[in-house]
Protein backbone atom coordinates (compact mmCIF):
# COMPACT_ATOMS: atom_id res chain seq x y z
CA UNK A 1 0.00 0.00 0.00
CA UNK A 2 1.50 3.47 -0.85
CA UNK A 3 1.94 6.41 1.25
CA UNK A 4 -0.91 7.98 0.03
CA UNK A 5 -3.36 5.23 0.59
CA UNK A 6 -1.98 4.93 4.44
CA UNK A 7 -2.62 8.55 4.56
CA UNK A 8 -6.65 8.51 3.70
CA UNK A 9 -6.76 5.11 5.77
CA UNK A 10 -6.09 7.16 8.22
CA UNK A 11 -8.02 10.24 7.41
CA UNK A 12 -11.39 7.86 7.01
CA UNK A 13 -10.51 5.82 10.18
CA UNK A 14 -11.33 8.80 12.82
CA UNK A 15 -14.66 10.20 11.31
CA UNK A 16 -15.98 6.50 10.20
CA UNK A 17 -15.49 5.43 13.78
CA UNK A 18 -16.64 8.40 15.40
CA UNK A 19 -19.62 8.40 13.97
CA UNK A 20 -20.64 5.07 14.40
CA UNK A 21 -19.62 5.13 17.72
CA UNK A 22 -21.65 8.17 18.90
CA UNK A 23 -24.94 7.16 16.55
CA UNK A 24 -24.96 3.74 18.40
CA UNK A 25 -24.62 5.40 21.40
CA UNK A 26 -27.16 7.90 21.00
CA UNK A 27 -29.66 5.06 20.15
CA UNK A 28 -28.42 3.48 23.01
CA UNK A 29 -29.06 6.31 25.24
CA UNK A 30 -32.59 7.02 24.14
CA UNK A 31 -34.27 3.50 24.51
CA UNK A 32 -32.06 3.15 27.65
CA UNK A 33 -34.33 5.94 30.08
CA UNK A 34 -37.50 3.57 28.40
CA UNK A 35 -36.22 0.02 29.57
CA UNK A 36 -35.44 1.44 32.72
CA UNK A 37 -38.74 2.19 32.72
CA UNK A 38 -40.38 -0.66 31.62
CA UNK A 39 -38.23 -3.19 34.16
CA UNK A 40 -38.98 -0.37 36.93
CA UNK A 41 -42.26 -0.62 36.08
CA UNK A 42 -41.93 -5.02 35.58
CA UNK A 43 -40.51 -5.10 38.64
CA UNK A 44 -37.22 -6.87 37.20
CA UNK A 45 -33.35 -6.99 37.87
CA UNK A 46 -31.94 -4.03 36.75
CA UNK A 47 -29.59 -6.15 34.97
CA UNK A 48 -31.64 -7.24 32.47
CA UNK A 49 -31.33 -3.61 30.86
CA UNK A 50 -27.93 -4.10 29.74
CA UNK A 51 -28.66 -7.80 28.65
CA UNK A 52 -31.53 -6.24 26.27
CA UNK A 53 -29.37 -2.90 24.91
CA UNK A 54 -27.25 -5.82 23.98
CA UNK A 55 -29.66 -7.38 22.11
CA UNK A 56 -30.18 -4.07 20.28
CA UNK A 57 -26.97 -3.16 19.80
CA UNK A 58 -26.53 -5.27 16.06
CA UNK A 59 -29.51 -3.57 15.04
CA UNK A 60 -28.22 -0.04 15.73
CA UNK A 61 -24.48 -0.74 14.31
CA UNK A 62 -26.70 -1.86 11.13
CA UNK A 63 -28.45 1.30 11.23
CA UNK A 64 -25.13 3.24 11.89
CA UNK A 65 -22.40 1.64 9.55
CA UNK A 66 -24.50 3.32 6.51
CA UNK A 67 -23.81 6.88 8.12
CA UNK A 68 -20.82 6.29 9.45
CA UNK A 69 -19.25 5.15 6.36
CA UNK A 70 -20.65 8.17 4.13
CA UNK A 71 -19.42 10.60 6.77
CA UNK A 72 -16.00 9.25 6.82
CA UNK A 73 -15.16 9.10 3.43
CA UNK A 74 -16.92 12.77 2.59
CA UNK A 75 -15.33 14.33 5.70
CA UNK A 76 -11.98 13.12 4.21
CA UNK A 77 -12.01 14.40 0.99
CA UNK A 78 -13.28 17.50 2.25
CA UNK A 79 -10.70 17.97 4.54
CA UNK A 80 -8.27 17.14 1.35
CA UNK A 81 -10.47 20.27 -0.75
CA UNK A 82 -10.62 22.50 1.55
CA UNK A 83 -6.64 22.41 2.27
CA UNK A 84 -5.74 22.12 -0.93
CA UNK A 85 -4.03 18.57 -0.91
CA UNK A 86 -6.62 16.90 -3.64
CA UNK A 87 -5.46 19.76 -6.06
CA UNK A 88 -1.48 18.49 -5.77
CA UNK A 89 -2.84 14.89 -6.05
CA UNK A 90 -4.60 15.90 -9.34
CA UNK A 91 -1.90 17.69 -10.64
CA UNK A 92 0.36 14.85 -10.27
CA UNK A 93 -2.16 12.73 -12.27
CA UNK A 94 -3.90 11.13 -9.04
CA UNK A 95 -7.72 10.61 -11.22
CA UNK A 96 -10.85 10.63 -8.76
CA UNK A 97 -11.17 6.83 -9.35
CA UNK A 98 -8.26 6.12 -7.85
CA UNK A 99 -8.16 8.32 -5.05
CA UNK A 100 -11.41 5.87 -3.96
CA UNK A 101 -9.69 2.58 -3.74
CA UNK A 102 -9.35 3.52 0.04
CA UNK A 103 -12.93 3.85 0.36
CA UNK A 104 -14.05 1.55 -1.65
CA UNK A 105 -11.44 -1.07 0.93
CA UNK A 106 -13.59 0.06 3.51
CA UNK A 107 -16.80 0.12 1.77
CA UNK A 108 -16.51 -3.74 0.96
CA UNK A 109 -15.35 -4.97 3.92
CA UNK A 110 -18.13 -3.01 6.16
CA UNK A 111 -20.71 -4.67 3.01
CA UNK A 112 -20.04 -8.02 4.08
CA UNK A 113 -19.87 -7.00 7.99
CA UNK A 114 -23.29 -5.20 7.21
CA UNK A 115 -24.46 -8.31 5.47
CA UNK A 116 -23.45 -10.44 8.09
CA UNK A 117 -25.50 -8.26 10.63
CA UNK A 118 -28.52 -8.05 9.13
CA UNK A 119 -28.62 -11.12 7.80
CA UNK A 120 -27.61 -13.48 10.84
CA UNK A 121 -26.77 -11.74 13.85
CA UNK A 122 -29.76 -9.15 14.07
CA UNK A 123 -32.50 -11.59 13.55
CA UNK A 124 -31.03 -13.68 16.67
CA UNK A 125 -30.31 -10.71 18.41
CA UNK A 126 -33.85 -9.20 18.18
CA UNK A 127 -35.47 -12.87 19.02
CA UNK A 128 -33.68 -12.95 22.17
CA UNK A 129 -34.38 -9.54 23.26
CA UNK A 130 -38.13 -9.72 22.68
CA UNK A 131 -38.01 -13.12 24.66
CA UNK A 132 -36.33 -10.64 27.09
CA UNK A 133 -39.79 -8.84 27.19
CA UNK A 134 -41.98 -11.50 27.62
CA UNK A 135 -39.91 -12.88 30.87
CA UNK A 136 -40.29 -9.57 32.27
CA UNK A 137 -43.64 -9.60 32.21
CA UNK A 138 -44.41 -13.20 32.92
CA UNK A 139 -42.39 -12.62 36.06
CA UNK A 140 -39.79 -15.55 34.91
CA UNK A 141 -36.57 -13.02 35.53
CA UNK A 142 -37.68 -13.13 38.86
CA UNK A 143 -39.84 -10.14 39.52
CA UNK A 144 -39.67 -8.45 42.92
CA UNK A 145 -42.73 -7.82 45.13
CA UNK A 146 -43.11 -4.13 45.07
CA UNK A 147 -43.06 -2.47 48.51
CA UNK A 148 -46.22 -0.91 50.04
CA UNK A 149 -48.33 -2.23 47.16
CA UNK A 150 -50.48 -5.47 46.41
CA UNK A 151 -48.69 -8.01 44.75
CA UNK A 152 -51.16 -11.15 43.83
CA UNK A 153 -49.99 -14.87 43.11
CA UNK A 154 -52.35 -16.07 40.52
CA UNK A 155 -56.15 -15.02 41.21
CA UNK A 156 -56.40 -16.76 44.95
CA UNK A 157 -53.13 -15.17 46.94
CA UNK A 158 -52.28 -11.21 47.37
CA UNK A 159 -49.31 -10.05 49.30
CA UNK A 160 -48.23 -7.03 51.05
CA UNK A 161 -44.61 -5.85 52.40
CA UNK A 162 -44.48 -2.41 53.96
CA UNK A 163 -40.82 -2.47 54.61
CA UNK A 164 -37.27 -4.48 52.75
CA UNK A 165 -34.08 -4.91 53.92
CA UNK A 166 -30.70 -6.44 53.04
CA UNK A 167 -32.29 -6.45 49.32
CA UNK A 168 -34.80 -8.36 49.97
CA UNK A 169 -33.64 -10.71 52.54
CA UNK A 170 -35.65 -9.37 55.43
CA UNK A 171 -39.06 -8.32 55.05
CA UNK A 172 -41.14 -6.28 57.72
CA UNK A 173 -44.63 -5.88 57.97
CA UNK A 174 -46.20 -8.45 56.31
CA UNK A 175 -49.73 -9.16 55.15
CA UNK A 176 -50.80 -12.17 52.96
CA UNK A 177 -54.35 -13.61 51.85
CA UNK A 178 -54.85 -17.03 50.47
CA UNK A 179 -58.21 -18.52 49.09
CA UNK A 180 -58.75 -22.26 48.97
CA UNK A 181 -60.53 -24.02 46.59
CA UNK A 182 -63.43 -24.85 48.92
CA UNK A 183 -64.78 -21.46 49.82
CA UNK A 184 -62.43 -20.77 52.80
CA UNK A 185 -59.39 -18.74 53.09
CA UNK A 186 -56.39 -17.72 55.03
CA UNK A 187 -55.21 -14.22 56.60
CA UNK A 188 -51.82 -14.01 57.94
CA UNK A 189 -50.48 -10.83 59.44
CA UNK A 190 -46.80 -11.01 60.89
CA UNK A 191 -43.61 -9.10 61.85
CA UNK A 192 -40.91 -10.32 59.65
CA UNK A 193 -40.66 -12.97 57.20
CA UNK A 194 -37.89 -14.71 54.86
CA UNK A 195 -38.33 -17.05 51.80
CA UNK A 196 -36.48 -19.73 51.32
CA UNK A 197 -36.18 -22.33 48.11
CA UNK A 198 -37.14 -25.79 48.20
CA UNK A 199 -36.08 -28.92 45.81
CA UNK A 200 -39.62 -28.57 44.29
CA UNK A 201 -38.65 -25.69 41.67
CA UNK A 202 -42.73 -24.93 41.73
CA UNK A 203 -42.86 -24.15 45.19
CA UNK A 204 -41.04 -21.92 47.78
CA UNK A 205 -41.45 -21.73 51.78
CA UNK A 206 -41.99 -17.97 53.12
CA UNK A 207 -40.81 -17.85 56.80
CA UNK A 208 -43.08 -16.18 59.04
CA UNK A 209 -41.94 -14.90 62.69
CA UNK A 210 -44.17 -13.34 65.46
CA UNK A 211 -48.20 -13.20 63.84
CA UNK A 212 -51.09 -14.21 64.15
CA UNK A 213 -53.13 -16.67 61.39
CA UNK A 214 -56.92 -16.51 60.83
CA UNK A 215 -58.48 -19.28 59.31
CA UNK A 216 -62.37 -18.96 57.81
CA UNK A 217 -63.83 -22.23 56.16
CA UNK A 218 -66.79 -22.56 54.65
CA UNK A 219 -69.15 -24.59 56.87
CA UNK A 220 -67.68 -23.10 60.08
CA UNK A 221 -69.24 -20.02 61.32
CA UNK A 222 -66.50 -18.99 63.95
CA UNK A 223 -63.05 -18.35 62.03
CA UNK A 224 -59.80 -19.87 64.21
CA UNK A 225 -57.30 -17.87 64.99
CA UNK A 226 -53.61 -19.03 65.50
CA UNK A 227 -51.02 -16.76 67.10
CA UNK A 228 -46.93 -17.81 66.27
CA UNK A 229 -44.19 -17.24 67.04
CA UNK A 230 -42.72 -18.72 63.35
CA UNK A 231 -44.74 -20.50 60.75
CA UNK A 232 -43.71 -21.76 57.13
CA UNK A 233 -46.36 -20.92 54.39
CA UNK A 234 -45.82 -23.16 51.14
CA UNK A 235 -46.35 -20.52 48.06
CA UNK A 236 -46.55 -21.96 44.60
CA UNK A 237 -45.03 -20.01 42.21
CA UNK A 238 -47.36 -19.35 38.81
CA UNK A 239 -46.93 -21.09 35.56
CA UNK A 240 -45.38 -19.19 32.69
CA UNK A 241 -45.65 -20.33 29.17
CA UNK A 242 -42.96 -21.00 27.30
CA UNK A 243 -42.07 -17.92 24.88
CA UNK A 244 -42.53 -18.94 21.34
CA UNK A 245 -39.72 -20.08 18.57
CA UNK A 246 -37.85 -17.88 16.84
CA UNK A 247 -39.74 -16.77 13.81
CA UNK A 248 -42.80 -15.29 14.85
CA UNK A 249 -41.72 -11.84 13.08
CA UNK A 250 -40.24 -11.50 10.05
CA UNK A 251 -37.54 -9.23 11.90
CA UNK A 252 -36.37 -12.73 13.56
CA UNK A 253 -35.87 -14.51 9.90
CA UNK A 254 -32.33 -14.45 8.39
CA UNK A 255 -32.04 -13.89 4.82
CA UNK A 256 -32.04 -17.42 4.14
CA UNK A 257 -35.27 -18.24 5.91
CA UNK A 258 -37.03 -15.04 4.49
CA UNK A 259 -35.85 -16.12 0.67
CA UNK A 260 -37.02 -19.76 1.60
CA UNK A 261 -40.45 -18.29 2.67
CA UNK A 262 -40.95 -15.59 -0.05
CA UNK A 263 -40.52 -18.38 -3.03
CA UNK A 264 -42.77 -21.35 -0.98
CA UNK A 265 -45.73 -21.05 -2.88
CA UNK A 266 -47.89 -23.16 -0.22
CA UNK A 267 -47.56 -20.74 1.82
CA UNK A 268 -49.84 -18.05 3.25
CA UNK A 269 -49.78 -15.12 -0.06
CA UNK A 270 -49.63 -12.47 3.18
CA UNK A 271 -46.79 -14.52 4.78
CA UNK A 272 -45.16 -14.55 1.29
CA UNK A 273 -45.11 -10.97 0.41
CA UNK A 274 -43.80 -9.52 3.76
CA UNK A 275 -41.21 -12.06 3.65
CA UNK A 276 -39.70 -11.01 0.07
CA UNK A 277 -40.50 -7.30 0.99
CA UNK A 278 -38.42 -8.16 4.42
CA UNK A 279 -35.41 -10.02 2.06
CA UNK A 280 -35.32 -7.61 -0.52
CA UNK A 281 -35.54 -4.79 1.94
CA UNK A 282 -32.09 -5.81 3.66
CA UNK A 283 -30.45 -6.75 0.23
CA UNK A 284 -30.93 -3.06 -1.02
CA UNK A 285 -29.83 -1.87 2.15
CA UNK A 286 -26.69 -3.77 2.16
CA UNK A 287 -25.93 -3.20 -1.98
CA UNK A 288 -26.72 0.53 -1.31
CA UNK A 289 -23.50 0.80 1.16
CA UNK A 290 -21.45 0.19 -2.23
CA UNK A 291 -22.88 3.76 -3.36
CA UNK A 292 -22.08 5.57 -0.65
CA UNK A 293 -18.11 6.29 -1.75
CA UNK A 294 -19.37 7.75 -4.86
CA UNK A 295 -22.00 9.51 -3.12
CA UNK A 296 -19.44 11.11 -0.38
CA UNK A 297 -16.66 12.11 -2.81
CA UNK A 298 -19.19 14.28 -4.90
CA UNK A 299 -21.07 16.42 -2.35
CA UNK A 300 -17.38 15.84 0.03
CA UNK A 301 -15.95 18.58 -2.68
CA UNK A 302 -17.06 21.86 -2.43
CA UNK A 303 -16.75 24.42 -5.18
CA UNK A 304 -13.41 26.37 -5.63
CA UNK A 305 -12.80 29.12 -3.23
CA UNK A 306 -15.90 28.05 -1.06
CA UNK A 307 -15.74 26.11 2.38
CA UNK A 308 -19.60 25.55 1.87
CA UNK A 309 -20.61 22.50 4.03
CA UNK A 310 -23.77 22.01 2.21
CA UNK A 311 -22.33 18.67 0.43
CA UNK A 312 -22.41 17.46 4.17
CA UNK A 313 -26.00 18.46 5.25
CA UNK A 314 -27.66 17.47 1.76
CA UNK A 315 -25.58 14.02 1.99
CA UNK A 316 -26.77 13.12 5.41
CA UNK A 317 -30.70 13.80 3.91
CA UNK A 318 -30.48 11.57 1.27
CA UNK A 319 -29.29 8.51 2.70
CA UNK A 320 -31.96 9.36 5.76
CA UNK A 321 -34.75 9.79 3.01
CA UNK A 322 -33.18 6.60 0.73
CA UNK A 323 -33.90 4.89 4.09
CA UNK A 324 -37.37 5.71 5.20
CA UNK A 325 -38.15 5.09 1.14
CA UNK A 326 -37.36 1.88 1.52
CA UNK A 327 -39.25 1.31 4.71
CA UNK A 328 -42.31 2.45 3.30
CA UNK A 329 -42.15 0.58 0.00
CA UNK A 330 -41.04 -2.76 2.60
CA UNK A 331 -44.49 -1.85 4.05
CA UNK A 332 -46.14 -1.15 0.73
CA UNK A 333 -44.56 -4.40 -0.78
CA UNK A 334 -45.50 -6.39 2.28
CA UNK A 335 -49.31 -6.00 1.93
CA UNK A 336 -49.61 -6.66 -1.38
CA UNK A 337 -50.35 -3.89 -3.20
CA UNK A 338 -47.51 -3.60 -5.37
CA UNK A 339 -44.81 -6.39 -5.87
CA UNK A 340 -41.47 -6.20 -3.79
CA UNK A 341 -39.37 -6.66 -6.36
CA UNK A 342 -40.18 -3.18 -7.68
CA UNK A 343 -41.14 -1.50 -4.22
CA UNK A 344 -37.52 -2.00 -3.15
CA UNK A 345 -35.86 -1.97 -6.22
CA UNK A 346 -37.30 0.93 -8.19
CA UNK A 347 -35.82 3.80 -5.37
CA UNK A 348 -32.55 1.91 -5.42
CA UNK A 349 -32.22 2.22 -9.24
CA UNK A 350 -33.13 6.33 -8.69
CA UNK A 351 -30.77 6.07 -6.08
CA UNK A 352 -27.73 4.69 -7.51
CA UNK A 353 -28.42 6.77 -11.00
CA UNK A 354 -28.60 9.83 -8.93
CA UNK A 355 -25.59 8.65 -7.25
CA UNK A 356 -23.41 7.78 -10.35
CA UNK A 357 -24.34 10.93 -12.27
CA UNK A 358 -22.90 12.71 -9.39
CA UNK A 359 -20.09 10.94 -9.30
CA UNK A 360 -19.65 11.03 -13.37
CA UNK A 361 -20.02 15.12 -13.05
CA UNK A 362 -17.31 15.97 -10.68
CA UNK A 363 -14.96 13.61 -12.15
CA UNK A 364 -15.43 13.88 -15.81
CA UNK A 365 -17.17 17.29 -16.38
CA UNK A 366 -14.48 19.83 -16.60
CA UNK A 367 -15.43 22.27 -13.64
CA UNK A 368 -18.43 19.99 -13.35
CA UNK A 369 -20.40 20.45 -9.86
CA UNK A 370 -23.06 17.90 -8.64
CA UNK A 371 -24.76 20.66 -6.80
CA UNK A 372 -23.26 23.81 -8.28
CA UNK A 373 -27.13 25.60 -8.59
CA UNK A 374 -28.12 24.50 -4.91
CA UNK A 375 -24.66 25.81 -3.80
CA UNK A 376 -25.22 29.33 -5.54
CA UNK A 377 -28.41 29.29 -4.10
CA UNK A 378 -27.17 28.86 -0.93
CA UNK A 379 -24.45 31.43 -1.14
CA UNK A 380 -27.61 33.83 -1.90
CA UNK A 381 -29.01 33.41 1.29
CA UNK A 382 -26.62 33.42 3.05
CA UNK A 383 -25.41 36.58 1.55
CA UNK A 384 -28.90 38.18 2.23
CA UNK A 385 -29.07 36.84 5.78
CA UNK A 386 -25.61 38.28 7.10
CA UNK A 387 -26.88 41.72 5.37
CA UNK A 388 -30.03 41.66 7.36
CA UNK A 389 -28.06 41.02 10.57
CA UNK A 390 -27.98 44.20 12.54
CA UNK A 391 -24.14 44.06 13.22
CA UNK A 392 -23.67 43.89 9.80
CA UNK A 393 -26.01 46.89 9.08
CA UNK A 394 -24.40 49.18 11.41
CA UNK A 395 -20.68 48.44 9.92
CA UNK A 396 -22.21 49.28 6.64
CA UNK A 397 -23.79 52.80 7.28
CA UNK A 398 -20.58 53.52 9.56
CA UNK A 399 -18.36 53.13 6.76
């Protein structure tokens, strides 16, 4: 590799990284406050939060490898435009084809890690964190009993703890009610209590110390009433179904399962179309990363003696709108109402021959801009807006 190569390597690395760094983490940070919520609210282990941002995480670095790469590679060759160092490497006969064998290095190599997200990893990743969910709820993470409120066990036992200590360990104030199946019930008030497991993994023993037991049956008009000094309640713990197989979504199929699916023509026709929407979705999404080195170097260059960053802020819109194109025509695709095929593939095409007429007028148009009206435009405004600004005023009528 020459010197020059190392040299972009290098000048890619920091943005690219940066970027996809600091995206991920932003996701991360926003749906972080909600599970925090939602296992607050669950009463779960806190550390099941990081076990599901985990689970998210493949899904976000596919989301942020896209942006990351684009940003890289157009922050680079701006930085070599804007200092002057892409006009020696013309003038030495560097053409704008080569100069993108760097990018293009990276641009394959985060394809197949892209591919390799999407396709495998993600689908795994997003099975296990919605099975994440449903433990949560079906109390199988082991769910705490929420002081100072009603907890129930199944529809005939409700429990109440006005006081925890030693996380747990020691409970104070305790109040439990248990129906029978014959029309009777139980009423237990006591000071402390523990639990304690048992070999039966159905069943655990909570320790009572110091309270006093009423007992109403049916046929017997008088309840009885017990006062202890310790007592050991048997409390079976509720059923949970098992969380279903991976598959249920299409977001849980790899490619391989979604292409097997889309061309089985026993199966359901709704079934069918949202799986080849789904597969041809993340195909596009994947082949569009390929783009994105053409894409940065032409809005990356700004126009001779301009350090416009326009290229920047018009790039970053059309891979966000490319995006949410595709979502819609997945959705559009998936219910039938207009094949996949050309839901998906009809944007990409626009895409990519937006892309590569770009590319084809900065490096083959003598003096050829990409976005040479847009950038006058925007010199226009911003021309008329410092005018209007009162400091700017004033120096004018002073001079």
């Amino acid at each position: 590799m020459k010197s020059i190569d190392r040299y972009l390597v290098r000048l890619i690395a920091v943005p690219l990284f940066a970027t996809l760094v600091i995206f991920a983490m932003l996701l991360v940070l926003d749906r972080m406050l909600r599970l925090f919520d939602f296992v607050a609210t669950e009463g779960g282990p806190v550390s099941v939060v990081w076990r599901m941002l985990a689970n998210l995480l493949p899904e976000y670095f596919g989301l942020g490898i896209p942006v990351g790469l684009l940003l890289g590679t157009l922050l680079a060759f701006r930085k070599l435009a804007t200092s002057s160092e892409l006009d020696v490497m013309r003038a030495v006969g560097m053409s704008y084809p080569r100069m993108l064998r760097v990018p293009y290095m990276y641009a394959i190599a985060l394809c197949a890690l892209n591919f390799a997200i999407v396709g495998f990893v993600q689908p795994d990743a997003r099975y296990n964190y919605e099975k994440l969910r449903f433990e949560l709820r079906t109390g199988a993470l082991g769910a705490s009993i929420k002081v100072g409120e009603f907890t129930h066990f199944g529809n005939d036992m409700t429990l109440r703890i006005e006081e925890s200590h030693d996380n747990g360990r020691r409970l104070s104030g305790i109040f439990l009610r248990k129906d029978d199946n014959k029309g009777g019930s139980i009423a237990v008030t006591a000071e402390t209590g523990q639990f304690f497991a048992t070999d039966n993994p159905d069943e655990i023993i909570f320790r009572l110390t110091n309270g006093t037991l009423v007992r109403t049956e049916a046929k017997v008009a008088t309840p009885r009433v017990l006062r202890f000094s310790s007592n050991d309640l048997p409390i079976p713990l509720p059923k949970t179904e098992n969380f279903r197989v991976r598959g249920g979504e299409n977001l849980e199929r790899t490619l391989p399962e979604l292409a097997r699916i889309g061309s089985d023509r026993k199966a359901d026709k709704e079934l069918r179309d949202t799986s080849r929407a789904a597969f041809h979705f993340r195909t596009a999404e994947v082949l569009s990363i390929l783009l994105l080195p053409l894409l940065a170097l032409a809005l990356g260059i700004p126009p001779k003696r301009s350090t416009s960053a326009l290229g920047v802020f018009l790039a970053i819109i059309m891979i966000v709108a490319y995006h949410k194109v595709n979502e819609y025509a997945q959705a559009v695709g998936g219910l039938g109402k207009i094949d996949p095929v050309l839901a998906i593939w009809i944007p990409f095409t626009v895409f990519a021959g937006l892309t590569l007429w770009m590319f084809y007028t900065i490096a083959y148009v003598p003096g050829g801009q990409p976005i040479g009206a847009l950038e006058r435009v925007f010199s226009k405004l911003a021309k008329s807006v410092r005018k209007l600004l009162p400091g700017r005023r004033d120096k004018g009528a002073k001079a």
